[in-house]
Structure formats: C-alpha cells, structure tokens
Protein backbone atom coordinates (compact mmCIF):
# COMPACT_ATOMS: atom_id res chain seq x y z
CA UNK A 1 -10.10 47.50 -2.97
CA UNK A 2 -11.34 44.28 -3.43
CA UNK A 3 -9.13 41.04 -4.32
CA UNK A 4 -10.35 40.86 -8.44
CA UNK A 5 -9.55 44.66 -8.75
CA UNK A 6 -6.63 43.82 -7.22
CA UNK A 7 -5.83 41.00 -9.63
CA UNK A 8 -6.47 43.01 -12.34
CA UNK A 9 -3.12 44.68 -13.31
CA UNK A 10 -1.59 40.77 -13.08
CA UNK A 11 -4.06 39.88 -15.13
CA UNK A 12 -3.44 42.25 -17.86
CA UNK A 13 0.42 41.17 -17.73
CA UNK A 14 0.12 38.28 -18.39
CA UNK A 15 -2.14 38.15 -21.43
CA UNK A 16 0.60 40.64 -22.78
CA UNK A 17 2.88 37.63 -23.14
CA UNK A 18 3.16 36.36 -26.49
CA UNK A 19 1.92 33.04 -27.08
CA UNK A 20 4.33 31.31 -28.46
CA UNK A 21 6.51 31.84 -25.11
CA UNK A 22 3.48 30.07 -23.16
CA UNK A 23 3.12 27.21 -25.98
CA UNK A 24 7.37 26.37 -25.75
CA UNK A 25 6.95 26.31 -22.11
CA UNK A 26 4.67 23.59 -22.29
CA UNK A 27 6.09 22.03 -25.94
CA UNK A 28 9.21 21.45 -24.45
CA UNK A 29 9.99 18.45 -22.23
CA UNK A 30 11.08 19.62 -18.63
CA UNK A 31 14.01 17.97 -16.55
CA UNK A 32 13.44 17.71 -13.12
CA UNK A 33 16.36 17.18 -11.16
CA UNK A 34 15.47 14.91 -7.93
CA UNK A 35 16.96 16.09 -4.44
CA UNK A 36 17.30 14.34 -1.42
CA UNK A 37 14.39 16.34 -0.22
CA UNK A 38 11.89 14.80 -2.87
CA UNK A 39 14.25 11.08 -3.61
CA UNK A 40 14.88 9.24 -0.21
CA UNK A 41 16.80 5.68 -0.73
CA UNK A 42 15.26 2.78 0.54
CA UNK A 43 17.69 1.14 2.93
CA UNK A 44 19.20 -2.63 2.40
CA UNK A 45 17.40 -3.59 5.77
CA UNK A 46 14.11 -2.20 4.84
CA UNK A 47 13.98 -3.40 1.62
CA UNK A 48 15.01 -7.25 2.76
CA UNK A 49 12.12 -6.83 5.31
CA UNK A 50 9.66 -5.99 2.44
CA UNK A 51 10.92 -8.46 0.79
CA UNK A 52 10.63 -10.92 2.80
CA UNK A 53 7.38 -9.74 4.11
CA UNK A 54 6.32 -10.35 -0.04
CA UNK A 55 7.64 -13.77 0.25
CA UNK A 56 5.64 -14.98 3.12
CA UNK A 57 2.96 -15.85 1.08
CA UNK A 58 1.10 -16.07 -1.95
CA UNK A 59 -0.94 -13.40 -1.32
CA UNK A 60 0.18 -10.40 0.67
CA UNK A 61 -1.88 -7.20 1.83
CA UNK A 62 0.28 -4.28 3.54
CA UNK A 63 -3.11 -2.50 5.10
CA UNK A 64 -3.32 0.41 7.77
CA UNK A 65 -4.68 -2.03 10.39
CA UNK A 66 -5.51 -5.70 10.78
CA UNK A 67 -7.99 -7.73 8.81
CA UNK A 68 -10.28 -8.02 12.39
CA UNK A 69 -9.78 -3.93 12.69
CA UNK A 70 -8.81 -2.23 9.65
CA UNK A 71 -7.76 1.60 10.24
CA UNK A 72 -8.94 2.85 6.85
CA UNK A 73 -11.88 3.07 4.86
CA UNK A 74 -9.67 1.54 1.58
CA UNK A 75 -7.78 -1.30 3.87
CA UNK A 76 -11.61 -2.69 5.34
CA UNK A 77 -12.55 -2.39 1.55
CA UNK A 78 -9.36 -4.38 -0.02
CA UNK A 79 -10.61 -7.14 3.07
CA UNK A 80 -14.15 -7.45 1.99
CA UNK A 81 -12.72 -7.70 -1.63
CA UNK A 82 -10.78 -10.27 -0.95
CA UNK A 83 -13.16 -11.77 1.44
CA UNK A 84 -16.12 -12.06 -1.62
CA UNK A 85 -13.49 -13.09 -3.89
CA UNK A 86 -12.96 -16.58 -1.11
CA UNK A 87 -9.07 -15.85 -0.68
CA UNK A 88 -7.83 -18.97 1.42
CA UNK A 89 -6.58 -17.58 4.62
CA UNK A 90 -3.83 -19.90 4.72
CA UNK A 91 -2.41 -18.54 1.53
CA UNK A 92 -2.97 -14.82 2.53
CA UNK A 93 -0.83 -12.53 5.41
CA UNK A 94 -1.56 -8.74 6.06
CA UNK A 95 1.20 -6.69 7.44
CA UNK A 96 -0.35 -3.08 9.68
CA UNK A 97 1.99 -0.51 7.87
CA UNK A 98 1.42 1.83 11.30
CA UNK A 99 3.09 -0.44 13.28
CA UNK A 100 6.52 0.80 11.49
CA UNK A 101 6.92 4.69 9.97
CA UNK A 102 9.82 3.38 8.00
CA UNK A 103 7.96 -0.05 6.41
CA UNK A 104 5.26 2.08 5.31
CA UNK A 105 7.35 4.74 3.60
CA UNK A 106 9.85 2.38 2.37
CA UNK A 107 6.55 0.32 1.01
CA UNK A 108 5.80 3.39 -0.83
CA UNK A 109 9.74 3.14 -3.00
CA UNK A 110 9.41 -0.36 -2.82
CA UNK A 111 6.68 -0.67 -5.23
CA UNK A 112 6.85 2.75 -6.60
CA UNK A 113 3.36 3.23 -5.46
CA UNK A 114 2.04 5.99 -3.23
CA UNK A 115 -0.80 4.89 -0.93
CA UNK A 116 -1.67 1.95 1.09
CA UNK A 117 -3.38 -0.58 1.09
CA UNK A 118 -1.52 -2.83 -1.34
CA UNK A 119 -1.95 -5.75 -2.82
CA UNK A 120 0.91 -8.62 -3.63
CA UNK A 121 0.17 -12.18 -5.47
CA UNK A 122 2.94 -14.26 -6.03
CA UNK A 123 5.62 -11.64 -5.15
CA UNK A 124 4.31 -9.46 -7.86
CA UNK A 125 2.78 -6.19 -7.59
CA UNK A 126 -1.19 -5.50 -7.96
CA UNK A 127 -1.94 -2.26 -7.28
CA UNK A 128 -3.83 -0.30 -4.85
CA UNK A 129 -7.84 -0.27 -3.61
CA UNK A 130 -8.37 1.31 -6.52
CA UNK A 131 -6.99 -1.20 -9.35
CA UNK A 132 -8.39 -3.94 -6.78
CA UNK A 133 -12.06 -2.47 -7.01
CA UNK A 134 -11.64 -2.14 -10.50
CA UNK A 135 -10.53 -5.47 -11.14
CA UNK A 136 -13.00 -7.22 -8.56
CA UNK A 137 -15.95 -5.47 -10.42
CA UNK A 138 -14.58 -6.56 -13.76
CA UNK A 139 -14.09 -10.03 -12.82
CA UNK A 140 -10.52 -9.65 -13.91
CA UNK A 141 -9.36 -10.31 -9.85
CA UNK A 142 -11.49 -13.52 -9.57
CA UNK A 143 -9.47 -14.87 -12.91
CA UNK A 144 -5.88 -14.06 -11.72
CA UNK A 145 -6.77 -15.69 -7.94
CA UNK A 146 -7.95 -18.71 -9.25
CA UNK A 147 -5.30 -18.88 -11.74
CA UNK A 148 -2.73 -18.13 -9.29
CA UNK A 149 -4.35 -21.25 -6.94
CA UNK A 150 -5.00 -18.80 -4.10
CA UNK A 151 -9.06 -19.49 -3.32
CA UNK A 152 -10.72 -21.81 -0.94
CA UNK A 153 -10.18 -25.20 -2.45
CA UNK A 154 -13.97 -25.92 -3.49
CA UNK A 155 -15.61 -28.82 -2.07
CA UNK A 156 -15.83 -32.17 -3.78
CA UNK A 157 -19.01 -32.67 -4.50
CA UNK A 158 -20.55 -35.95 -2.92
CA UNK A 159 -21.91 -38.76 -4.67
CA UNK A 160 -24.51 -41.28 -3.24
C-alpha cells in the first residue's frame, strides 16, 4: 500500500467536517497558557549584567564571536555594516554571546528578541541583522548614527 492510499481514508474524514467548525477554530482568539517549559525568568544577576553590558557604551553589539573573528555569517555581516556605516570604535563594544550559555539566552528575554547578533544604540533596542541590513540599505541606519553622535568625527577640513 503506498503512503497516499494510505492517507486516503484521513483524507476523506476530514473534508466530512462541517465548515463552520474549521472557520470558529480559526475565528476565535486562542489562549495559550505559558509553562515553565516554554517561559523561563530571566534572573536579577543576568539581567544587571545585560544591563550593564547595554550601558557600556553608546553603541553595543552582542555577536557570536569577536569583531577580528566573528562565528556567524549574520555577526561578520552586522561588523561590515557597521564598519561602512564609520561607527567610532571608541563609542562601540561587542560582547561574544558563546562565551556565556546563560547571557545569550537571557539576551534572548532581555530584549524579547530571538536570534543574535543584536544591535543596541543608546541603551535602546535596534533589532537584529535583519532590521540592520534593512536599515543600512535604506539609509535609515546612517541617519540614526549620526544623529545619535556615534560616527568617526569627520575631519576639519584645512584651509591654506
């Protein structure tokens, strides 16, 4: 027998049901209770690391690596972004979330985002690679860091 004639009879089950059972299903807002299994709290010592971690500088990038060897494809991409964009490396810090299991998941709850890298500028939350890409190709993230007072001071031009 193969695996569709073996589908079949489910098949035919299920378009028995009316549709109005399968429309209030979907019509009707769900609750979904959170268990410890799927909610973890973020502990008062991880959180006042992150915190302070956020503080440290204007601009803050928790990466999977260092900016000399980043570990993912997305963490040497939000470098190079930031790199074009002429972030002043004494206003920036990067923090290797595989150095510490519970910084990285806690950095997850912290900013109720799930992947890494991310991106901090003046203690506020950017977003991931993705929003940073987005932005740098927009020209939005060149706006916001020169706004913020974050780029390579230009030089003064010289006068004879």
């Amino acid at each position: 027998m193969t695996l569709m004639a073996s589908l079949k009879p489910a098949f035919r089950q299920a378009s028995r049901l009316p549709r109005s059972s399968v429309a209030n299903v979907f019509s009707k807002p769900q609750s979904i209770r959170l268990t410890s299994a799927f909610y973890r709290q973020l502990s008062d010592h991880t959180r006042a690391a992150i915190d302070k971690a956020v503080e440290s500088k204007p601009v803050v990038l928790f990466m999977k690596g260092t900016p000399e060897t980043p570990q993912c494809g997305f963490s040497r991409a939000s470098i190079q972004i930031l790199g074009l964009q002429g972030v002043d490396p004494n206003k920036f810090a990067a923090f290797n979330v595989l150095e510490d299991e519970e910084l990285r998941q806690g950095l997850k709850e912290y900013s109720d985002w799930p992947t890494i890298p991310q991106l901090y500028l003046q203690k506020e939350f950017i977003g991931g690679c993705d929003i940073l890409m987005s932005m740098h190709q927009n020209g939005e993230l060149a706006k916001v860091l020169e706004k913020n007072d974050v780029l390579v001071p230009a030089e003064a031009s010289k006068e004879p």
